[in-house]
C-alpha atoms as a PDB file:
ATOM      1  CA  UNK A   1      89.620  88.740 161.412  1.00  0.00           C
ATOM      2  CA  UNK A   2      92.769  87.045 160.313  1.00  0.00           C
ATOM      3  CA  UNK A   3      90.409  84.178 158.223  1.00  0.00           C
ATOM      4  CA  UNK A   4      88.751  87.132 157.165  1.00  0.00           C
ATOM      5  CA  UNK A   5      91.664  89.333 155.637  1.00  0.00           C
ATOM      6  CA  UNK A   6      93.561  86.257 154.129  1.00  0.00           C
ATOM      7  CA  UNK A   7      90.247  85.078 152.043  1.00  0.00           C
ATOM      8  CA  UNK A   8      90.140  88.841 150.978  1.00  0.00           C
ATOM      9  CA  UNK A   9      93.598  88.575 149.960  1.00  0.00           C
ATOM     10  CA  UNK A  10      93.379  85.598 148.446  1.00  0.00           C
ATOM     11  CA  UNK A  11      90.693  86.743 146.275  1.00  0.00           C
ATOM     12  CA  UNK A  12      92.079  89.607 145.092  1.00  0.00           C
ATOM     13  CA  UNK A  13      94.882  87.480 144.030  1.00  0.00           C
ATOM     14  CA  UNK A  14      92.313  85.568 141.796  1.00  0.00           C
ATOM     15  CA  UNK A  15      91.294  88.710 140.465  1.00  0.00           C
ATOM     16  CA  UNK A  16      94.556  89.503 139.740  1.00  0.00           C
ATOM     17  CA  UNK A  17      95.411  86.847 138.116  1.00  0.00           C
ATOM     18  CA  UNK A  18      92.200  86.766 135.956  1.00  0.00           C
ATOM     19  CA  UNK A  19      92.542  90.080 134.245  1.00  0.00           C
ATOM     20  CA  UNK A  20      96.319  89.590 133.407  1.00  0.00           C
ATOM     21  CA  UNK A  21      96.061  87.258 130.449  1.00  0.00           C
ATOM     22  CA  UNK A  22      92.921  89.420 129.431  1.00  0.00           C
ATOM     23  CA  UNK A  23      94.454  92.540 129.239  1.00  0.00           C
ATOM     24  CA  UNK A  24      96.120  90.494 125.598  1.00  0.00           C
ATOM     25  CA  UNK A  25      93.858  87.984 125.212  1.00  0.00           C
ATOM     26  CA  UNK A  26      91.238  90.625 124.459  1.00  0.00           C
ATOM     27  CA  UNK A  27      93.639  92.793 122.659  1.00  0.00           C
ATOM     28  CA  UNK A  28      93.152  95.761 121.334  1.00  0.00           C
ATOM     29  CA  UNK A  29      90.238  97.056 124.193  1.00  0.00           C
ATOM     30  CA  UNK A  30      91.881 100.671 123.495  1.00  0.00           C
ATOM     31  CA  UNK A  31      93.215 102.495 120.730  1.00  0.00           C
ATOM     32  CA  UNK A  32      96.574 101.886 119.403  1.00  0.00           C
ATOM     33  CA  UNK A  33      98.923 104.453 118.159  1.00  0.00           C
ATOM     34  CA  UNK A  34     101.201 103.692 115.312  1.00  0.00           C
ATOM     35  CA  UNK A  35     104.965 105.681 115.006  1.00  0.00           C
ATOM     36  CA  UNK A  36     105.155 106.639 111.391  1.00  0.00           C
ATOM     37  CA  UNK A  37     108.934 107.816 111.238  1.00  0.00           C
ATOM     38  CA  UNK A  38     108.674 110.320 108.342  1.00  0.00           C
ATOM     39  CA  UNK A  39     106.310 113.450 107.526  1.00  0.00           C
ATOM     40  CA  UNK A  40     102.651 113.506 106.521  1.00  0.00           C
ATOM     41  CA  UNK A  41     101.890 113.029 103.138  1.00  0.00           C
ATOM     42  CA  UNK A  42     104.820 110.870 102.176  1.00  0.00           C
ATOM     43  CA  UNK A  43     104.451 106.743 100.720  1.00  0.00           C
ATOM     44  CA  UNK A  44     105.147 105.399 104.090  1.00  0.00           C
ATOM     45  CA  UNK A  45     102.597 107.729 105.856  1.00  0.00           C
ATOM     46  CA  UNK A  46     100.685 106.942 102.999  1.00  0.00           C
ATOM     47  CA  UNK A  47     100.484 103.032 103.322  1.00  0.00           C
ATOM     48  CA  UNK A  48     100.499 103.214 107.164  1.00  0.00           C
ATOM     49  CA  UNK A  49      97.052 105.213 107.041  1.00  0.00           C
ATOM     50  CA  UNK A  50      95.731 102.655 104.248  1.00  0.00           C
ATOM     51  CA  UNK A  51      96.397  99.907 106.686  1.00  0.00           C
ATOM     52  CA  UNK A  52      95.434 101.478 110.032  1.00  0.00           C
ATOM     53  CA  UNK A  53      92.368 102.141 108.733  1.00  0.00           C
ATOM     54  CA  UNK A  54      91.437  98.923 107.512  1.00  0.00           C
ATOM     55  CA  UNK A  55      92.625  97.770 111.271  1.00  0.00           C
ATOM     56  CA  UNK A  56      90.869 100.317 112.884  1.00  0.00           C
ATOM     57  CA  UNK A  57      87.373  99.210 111.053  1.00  0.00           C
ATOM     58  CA  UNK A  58      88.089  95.397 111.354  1.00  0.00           C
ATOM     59  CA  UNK A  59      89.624  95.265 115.602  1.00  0.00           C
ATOM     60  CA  UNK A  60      87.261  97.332 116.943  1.00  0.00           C
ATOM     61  CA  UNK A  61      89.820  99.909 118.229  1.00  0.00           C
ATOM     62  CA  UNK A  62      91.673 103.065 116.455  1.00  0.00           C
ATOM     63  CA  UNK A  63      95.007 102.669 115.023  1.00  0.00           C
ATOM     64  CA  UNK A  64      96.262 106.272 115.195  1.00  0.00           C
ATOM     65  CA  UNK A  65      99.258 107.324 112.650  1.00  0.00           C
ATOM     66  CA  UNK A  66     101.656 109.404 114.633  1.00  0.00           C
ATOM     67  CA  UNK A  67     103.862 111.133 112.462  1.00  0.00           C
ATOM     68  CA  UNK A  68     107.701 111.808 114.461  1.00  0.00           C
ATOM     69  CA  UNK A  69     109.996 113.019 111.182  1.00  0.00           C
ATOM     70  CA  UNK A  70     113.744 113.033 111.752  1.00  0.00           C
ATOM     71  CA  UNK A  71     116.578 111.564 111.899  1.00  0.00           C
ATOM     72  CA  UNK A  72     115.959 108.702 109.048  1.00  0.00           C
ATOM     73  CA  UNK A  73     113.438 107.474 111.051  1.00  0.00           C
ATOM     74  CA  UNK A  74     115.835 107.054 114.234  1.00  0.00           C
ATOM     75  CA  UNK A  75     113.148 109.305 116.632  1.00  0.00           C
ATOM     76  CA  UNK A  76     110.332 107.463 115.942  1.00  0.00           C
ATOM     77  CA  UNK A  77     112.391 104.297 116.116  1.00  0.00           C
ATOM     78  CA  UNK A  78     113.435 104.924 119.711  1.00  0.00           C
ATOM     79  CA  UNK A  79     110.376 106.527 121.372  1.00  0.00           C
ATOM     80  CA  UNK A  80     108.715 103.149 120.007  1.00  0.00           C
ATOM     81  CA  UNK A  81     111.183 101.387 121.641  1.00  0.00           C
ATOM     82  CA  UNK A  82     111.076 103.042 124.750  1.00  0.00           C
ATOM     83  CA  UNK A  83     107.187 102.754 125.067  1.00  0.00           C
ATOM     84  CA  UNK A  84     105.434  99.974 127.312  1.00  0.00           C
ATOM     85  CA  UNK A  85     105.552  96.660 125.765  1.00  0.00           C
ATOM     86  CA  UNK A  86     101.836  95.989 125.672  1.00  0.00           C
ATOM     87  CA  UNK A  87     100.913  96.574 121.826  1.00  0.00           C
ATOM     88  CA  UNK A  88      99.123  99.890 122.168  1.00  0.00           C
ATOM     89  CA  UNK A  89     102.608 101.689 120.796  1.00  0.00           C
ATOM     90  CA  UNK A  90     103.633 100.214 117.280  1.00  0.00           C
ATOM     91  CA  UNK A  91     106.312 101.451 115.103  1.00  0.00           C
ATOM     92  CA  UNK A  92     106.586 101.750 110.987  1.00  0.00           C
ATOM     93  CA  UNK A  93     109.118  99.750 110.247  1.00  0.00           C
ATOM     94  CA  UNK A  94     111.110 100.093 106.503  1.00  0.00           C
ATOM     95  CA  UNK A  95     114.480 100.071 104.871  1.00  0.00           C
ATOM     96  CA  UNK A  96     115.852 102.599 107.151  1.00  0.00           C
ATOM     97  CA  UNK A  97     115.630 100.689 110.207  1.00  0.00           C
ATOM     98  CA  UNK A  98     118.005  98.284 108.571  1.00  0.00           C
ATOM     99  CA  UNK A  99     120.253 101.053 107.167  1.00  0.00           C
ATOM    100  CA  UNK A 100     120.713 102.667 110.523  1.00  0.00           C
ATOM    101  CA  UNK A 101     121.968 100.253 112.494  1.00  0.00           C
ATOM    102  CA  UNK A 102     125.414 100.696 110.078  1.00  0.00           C
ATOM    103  CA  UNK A 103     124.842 104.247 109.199  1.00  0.00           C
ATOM    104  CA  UNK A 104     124.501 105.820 111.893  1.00  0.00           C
ATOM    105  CA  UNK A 105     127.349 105.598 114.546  1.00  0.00           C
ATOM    106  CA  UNK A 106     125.482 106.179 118.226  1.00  0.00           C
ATOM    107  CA  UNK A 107     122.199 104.977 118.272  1.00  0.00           C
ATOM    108  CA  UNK A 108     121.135 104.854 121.650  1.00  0.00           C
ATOM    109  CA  UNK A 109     119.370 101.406 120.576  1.00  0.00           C
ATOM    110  CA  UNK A 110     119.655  98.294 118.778  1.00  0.00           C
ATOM    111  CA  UNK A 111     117.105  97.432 116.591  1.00  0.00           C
ATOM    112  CA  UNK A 112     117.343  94.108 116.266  1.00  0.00           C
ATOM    113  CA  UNK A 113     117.631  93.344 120.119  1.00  0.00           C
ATOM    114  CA  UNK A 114     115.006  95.751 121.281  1.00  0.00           C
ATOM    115  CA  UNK A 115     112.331  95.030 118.806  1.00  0.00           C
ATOM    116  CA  UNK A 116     109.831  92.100 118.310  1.00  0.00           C
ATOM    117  CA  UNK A 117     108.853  91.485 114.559  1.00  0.00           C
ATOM    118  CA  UNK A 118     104.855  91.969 113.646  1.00  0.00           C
ATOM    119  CA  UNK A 119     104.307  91.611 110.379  1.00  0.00           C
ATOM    120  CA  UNK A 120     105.331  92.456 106.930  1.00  0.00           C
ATOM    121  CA  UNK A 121     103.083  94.672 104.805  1.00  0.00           C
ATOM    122  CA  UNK A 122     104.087  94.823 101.512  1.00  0.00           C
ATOM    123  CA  UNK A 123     107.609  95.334  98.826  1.00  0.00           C
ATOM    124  CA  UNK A 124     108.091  98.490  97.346  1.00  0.00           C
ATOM    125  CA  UNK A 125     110.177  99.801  94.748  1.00  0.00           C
ATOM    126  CA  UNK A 126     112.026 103.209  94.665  1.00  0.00           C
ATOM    127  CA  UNK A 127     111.944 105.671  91.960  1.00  0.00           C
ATOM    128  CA  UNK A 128     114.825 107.825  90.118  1.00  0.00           C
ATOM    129  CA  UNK A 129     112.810 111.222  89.101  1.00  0.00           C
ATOM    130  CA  UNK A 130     114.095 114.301  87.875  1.00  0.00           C
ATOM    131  CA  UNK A 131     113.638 117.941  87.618  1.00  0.00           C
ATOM    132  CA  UNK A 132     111.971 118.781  84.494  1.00  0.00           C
ATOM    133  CA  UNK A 133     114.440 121.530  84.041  1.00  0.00           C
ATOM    134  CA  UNK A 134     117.066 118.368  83.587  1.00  0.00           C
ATOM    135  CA  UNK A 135     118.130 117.924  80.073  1.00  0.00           C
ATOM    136  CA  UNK A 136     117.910 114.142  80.554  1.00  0.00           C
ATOM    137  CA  UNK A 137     115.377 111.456  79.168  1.00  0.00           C
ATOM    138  CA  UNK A 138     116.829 108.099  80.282  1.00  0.00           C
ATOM    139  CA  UNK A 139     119.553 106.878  82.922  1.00  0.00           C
ATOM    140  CA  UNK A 140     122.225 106.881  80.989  1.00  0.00           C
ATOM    141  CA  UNK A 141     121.728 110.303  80.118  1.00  0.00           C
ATOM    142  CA  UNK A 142     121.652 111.093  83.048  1.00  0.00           C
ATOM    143  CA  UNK A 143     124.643 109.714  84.038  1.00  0.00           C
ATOM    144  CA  UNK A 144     126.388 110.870  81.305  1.00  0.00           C
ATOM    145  CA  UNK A 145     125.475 114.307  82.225  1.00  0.00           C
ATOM    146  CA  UNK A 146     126.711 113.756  86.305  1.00  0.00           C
ATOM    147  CA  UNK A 147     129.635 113.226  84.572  1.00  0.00           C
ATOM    148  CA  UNK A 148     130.627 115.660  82.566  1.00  0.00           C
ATOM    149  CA  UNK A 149     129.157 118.080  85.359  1.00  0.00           C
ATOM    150  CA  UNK A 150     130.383 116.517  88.639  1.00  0.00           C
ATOM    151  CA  UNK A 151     129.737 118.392  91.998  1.00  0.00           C
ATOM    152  CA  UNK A 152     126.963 120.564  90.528  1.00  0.00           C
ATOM    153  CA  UNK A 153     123.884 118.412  90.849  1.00  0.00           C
ATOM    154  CA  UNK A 154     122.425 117.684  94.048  1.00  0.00           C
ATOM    155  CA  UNK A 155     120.031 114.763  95.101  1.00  0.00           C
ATOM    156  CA  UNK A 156     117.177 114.953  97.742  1.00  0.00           C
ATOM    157  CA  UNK A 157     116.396 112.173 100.170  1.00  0.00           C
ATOM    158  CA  UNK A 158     113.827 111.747 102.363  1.00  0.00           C
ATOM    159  CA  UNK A 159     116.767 111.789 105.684  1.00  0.00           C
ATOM    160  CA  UNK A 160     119.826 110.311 106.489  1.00  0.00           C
ATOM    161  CA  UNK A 161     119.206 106.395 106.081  1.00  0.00           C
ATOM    162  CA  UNK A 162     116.292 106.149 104.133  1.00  0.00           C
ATOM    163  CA  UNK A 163     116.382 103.788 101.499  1.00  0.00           C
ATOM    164  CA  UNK A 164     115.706 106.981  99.489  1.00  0.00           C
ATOM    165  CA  UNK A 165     118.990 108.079 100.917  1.00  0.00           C
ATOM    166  CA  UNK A 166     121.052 105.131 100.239  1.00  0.00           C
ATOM    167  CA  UNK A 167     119.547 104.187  96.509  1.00  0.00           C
ATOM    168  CA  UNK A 168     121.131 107.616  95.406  1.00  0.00           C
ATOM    169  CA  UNK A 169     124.380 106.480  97.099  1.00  0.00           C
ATOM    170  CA  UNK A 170     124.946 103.008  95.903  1.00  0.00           C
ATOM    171  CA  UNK A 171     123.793 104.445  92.486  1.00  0.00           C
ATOM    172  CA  UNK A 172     127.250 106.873  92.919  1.00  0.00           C
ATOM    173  CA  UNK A 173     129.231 103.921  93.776  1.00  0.00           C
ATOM    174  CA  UNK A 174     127.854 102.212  91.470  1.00  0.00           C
ATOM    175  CA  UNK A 175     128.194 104.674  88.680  1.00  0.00           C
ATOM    176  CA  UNK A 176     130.962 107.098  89.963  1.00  0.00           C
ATOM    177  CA  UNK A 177     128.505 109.920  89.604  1.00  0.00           C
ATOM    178  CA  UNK A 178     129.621 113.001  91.948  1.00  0.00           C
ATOM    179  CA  UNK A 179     126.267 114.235  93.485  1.00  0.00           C
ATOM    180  CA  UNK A 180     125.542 116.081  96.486  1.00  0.00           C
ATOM    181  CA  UNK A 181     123.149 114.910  99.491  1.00  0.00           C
ATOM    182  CA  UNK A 182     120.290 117.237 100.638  1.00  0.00           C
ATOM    183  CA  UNK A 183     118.214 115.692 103.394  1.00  0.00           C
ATOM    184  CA  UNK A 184     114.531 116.499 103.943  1.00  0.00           C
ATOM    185  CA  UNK A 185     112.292 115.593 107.015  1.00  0.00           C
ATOM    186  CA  UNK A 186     109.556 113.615 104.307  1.00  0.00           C
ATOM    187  CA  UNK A 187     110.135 113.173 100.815  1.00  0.00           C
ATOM    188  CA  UNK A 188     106.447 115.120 100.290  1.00  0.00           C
ATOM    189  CA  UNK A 189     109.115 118.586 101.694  1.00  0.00           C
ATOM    190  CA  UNK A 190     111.477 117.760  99.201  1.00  0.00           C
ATOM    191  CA  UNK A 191     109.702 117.560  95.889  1.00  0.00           C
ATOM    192  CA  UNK A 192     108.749 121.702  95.970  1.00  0.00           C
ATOM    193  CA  UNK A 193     112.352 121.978  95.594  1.00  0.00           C
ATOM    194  CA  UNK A 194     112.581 119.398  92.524  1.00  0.00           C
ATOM    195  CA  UNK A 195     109.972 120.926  90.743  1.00  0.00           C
ATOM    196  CA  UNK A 196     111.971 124.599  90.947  1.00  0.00           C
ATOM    197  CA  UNK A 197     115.375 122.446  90.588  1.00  0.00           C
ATOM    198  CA  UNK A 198     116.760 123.992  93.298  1.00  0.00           C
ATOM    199  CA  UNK A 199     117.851 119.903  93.578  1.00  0.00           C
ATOM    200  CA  UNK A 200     117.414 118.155  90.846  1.00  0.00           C
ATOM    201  CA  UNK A 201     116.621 114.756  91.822  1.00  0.00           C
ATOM    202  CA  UNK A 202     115.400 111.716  94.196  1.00  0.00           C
ATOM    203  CA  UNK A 203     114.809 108.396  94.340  1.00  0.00           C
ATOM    204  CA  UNK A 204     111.891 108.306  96.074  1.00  0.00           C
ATOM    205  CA  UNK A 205     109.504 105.283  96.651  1.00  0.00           C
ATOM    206  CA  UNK A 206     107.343 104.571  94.439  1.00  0.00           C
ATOM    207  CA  UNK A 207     103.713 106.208  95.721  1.00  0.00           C
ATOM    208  CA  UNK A 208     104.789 109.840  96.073  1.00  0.00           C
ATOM    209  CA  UNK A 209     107.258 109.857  92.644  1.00  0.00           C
ATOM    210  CA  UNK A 210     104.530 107.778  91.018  1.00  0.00           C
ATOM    211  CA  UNK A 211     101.581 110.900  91.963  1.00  0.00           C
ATOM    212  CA  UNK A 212     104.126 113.285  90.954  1.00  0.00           C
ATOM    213  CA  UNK A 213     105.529 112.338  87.557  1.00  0.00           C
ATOM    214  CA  UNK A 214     101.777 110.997  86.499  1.00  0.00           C
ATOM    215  CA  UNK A 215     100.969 114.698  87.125  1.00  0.00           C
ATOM    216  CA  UNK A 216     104.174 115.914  84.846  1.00  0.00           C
ATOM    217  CA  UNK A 217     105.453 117.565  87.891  1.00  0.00           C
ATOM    218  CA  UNK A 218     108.861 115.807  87.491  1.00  0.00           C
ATOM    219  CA  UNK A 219     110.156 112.902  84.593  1.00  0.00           C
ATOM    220  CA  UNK A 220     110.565 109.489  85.670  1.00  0.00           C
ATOM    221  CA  UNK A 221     113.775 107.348  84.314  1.00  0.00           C
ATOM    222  CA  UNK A 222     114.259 104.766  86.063  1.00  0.00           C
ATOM    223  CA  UNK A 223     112.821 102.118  88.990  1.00  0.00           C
ATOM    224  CA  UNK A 224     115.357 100.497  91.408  1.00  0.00           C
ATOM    225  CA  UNK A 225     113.957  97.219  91.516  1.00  0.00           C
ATOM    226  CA  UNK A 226     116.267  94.603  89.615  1.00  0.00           C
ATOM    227  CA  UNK A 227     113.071  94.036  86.762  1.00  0.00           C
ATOM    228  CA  UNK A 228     110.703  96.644  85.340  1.00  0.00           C
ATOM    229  CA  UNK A 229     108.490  96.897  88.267  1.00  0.00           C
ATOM    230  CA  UNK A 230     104.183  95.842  88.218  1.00  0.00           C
ATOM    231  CA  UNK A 231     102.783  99.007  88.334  1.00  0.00           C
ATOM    232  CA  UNK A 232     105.116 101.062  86.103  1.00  0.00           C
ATOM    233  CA  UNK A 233     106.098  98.870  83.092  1.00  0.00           C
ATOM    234  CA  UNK A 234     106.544 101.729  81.009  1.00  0.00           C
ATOM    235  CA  UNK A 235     109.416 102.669  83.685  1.00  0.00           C
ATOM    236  CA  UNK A 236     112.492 100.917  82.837  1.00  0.00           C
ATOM    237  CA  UNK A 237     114.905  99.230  85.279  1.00  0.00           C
ATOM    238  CA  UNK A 238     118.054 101.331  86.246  1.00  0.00           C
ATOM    239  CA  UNK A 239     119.796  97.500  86.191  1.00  0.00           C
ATOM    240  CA  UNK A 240     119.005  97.582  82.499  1.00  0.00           C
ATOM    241  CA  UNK A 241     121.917 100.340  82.235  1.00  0.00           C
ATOM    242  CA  UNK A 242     123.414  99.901  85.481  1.00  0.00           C
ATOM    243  CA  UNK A 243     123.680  95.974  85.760  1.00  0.00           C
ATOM    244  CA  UNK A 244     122.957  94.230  89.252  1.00  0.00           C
ATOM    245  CA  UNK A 245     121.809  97.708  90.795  1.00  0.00           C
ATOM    246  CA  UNK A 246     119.015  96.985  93.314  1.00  0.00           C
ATOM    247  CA  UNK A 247     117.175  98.218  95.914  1.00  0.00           C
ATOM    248  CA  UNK A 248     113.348  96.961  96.912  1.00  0.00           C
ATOM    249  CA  UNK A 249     112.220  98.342  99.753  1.00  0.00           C
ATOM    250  CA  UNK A 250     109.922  96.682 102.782  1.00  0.00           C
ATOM    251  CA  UNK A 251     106.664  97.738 104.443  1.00  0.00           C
ATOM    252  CA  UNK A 252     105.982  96.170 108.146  1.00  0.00           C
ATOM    253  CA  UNK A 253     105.177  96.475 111.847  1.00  0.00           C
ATOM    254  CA  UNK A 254     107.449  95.751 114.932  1.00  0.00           C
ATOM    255  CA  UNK A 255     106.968  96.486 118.724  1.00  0.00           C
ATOM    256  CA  UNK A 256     108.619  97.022 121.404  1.00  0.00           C
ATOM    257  CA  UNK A 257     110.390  94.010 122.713  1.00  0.00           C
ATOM    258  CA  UNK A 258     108.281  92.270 125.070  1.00  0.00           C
ATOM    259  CA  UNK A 259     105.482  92.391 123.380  1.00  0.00           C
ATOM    260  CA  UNK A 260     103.026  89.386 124.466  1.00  0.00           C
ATOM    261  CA  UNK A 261     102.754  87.025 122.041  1.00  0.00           C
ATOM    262  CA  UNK A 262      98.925  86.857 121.870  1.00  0.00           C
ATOM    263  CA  UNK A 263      99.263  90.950 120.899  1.00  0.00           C
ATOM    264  CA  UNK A 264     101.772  89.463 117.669  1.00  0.00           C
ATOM    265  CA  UNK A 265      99.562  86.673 116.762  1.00  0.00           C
ATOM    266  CA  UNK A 266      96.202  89.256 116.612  1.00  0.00           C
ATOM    267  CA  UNK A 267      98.634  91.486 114.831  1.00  0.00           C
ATOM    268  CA  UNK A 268     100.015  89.315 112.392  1.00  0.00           C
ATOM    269  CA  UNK A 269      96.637  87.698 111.619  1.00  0.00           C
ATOM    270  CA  UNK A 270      94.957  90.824 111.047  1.00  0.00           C
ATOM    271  CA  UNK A 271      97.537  91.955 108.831  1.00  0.00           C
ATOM    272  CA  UNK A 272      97.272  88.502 106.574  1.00  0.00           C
ATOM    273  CA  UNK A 273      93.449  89.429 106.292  1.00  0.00           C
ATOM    274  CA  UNK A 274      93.959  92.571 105.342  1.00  0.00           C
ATOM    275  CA  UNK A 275      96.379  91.438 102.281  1.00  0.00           C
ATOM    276  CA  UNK A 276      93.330  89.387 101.065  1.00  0.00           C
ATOM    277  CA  UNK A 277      91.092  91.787 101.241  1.00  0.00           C
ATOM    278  CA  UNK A 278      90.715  92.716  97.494  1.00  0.00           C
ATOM    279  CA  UNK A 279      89.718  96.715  98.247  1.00  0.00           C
ATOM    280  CA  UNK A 280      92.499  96.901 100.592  1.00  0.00           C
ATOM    281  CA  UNK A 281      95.040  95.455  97.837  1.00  0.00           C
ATOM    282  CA  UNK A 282      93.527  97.360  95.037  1.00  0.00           C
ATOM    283  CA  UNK A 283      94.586 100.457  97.080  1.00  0.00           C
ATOM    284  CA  UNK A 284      98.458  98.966  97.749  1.00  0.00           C
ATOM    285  CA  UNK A 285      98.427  98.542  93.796  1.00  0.00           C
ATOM    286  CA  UNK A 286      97.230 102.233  93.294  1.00  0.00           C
ATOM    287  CA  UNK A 287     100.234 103.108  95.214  1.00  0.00           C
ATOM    288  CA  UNK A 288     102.724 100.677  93.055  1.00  0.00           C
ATOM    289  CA  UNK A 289     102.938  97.815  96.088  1.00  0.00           C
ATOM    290  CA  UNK A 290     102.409  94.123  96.121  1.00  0.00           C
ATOM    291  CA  UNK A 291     101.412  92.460  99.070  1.00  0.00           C
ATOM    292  CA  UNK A 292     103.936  90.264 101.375  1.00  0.00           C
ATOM    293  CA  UNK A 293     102.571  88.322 103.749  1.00  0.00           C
ATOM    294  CA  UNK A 294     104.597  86.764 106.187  1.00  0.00           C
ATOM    295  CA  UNK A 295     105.550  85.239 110.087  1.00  0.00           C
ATOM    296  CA  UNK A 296     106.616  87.536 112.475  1.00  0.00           C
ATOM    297  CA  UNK A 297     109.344  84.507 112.335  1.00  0.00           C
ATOM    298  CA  UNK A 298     109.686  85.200 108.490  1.00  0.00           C
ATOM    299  CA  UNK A 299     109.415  89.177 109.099  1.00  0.00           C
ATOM    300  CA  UNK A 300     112.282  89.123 111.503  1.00  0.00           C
ATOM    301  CA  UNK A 301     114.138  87.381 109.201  1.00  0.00           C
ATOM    302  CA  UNK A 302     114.073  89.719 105.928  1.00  0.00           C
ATOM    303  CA  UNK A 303     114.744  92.914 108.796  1.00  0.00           C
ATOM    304  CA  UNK A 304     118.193  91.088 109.623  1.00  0.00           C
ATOM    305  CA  UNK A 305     119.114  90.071 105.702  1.00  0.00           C
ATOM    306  CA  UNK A 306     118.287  93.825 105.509  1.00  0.00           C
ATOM    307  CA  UNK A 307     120.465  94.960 107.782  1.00  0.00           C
ATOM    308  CA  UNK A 308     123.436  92.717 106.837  1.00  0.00           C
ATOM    309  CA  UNK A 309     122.623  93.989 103.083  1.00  0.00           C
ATOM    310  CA  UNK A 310     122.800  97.723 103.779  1.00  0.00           C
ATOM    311  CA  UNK A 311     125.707  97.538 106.306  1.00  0.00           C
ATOM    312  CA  UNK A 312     127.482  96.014 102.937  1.00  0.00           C
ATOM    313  CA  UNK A 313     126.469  99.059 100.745  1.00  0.00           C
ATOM    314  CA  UNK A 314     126.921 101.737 103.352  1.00  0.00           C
ATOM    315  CA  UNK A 315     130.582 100.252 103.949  1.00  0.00           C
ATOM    316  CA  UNK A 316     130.915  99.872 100.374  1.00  0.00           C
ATOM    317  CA  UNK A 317     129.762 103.752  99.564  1.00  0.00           C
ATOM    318  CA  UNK A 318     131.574 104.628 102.396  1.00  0.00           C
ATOM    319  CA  UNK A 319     129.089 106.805 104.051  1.00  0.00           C
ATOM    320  CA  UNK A 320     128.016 107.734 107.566  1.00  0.00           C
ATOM    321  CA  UNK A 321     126.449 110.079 110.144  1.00  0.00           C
ATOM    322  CA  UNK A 322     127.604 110.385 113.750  1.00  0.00           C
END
């Protein structure tokens, strides 16, 4: 009996042991959701469900978008963070995640600690649009207006810590235009409200200001990139009036920390075929990004410049939220 119920054990032990490398090794064998911090309809829900789709068709699983709007990004942040670290929760990860970590005064994380880099996506510019009922046609008339009407105009973002957020700010440090901050959940809630000027500006990133001022809904005057930008030459650079202004913005995918490495590596890989694939790049283009490939080494890397970056400008603009 005892022979018996030791060989048992042992062999269950075997089993054991057998199906715990699978469970990454043959990674993903269910589908995968992927924490999108802002609403539906915006450019980062907008390049996450370009990419997750191309996952979805090429790993055999779904990668499900899973919109959680608020706080700059912060909820989605930490419910990523606070999810299993097996690879089947992924979180969004953008400018914002480097601007909160200074911006915002109690995070119940730190992102840099409790995440594991993925992969980077893709670079992204932002975009300074306008109301149409602004009497403005290029930056500096615009900031010559700001100026000789300070306190009355007031600038959308798409929350607290977005890049959206802090491109208006270091634009008012920058320019010593007195603006107001109205923060949306999404940057797709916001525009309504630019179109009827009830604000009268944001700089958004590129793929949702892009659809809207293509459609005349809003004018265009500027990119935030420090050179006229790809896929909007037309657009001038805001640095050509306001020089060394600057702010690109960065598309990727982190997990939870803990993440096997076999889950990165499939990850990471996947995502480098996917920026090769010419269809799936076309569609980036459409929405005004180019492609950046990287490491999860590499990726971790630009997230902390990031974050040392932004903790500069939101010390510098002298902004933040408790």
């Amino acid at each position: 009996m005892f022979r018996f119920a030791r060989a048992a054990l042992l062999g269950l032990m075997c089993c054991l042991a057998s199906v715990a490398p699978s469970s990454a090794s043959d990674y993903p064998n269910r589908p995968v959701r992927w924490l999108i911090g802002f609403a539906a309809g915006g450019p980062v829900d907008i390049v996450a469900r370009i990419m997750s789709q191309w996952l979805s068709d090429h790993l055999g699983q779904q990668f499900v978008v899973e919109n959680r709007a608020g706080s700059g990004g912060n909820i989605a942040a930490a419910a990523a963070i606070n999810s299993p670290a097996d690879g089947y929760t992924l979180l969004f990860v953008a400018p914002n995640n480097a601007i909160s970590t200074s911006l915002y005064k109690k995070l119940p994380y730190d992102f840099l600690r409790d995440t594991t880099p993925v992969a980077s996506i893709m670079q992204l510019t932002n975009m300074l649009v306008v109301s149409n009922a602004m009497p403005v046609k290029t930056v500096q008339e615009f900031i010559d207006y700001c100026k000789a009407n300070p306190g009355k105009i007031a600038y959308a973002s798409s929350g607290n810590g977005t890049s959206v957020h802090m491109s208006a700010e270091l634009f008012k440090a920058m320019t010593k235009c007195d603006m107001q901050h109205v923060p949306y959940r999404g940057s797709a809630i916001a525009f309504p409200d630019i179109i009827s000027n009830k604000v009268q500006l944001i700089f958004d990133n590129l793929p949702s200001a892009l659809e809207q001022s293509r459609g005349g809904s809003v004018r265009a005057l500027g990119v935030t990139s420090p050179q006229r930008w790809p896929g909007v030459p037309d657009v001038p650079a805001i640095a050509e009036t306001v020089p060394g202004f600057e702010a690109v913005g960065f598309y990727g995918i982190s997990a939870p920390k803990g993440t096997p490495p076999e889950v990165i590596e499939t990850l990471n890989k996947a995502v480098g075929e996917a920026l090769k694939d010419p269809k799936l790049v076309a569609r980036l283009a459409e929405v005004g990004g180019i492609p950046k490939p990287m490491t999860p080494a590499e990726f971790g890397k630009l997230v902390a410049d990031e974050t040392e970056k932004w903790r500069k400008v939101v010390e510098f603009a002298g902004v933040s939220v408790d």
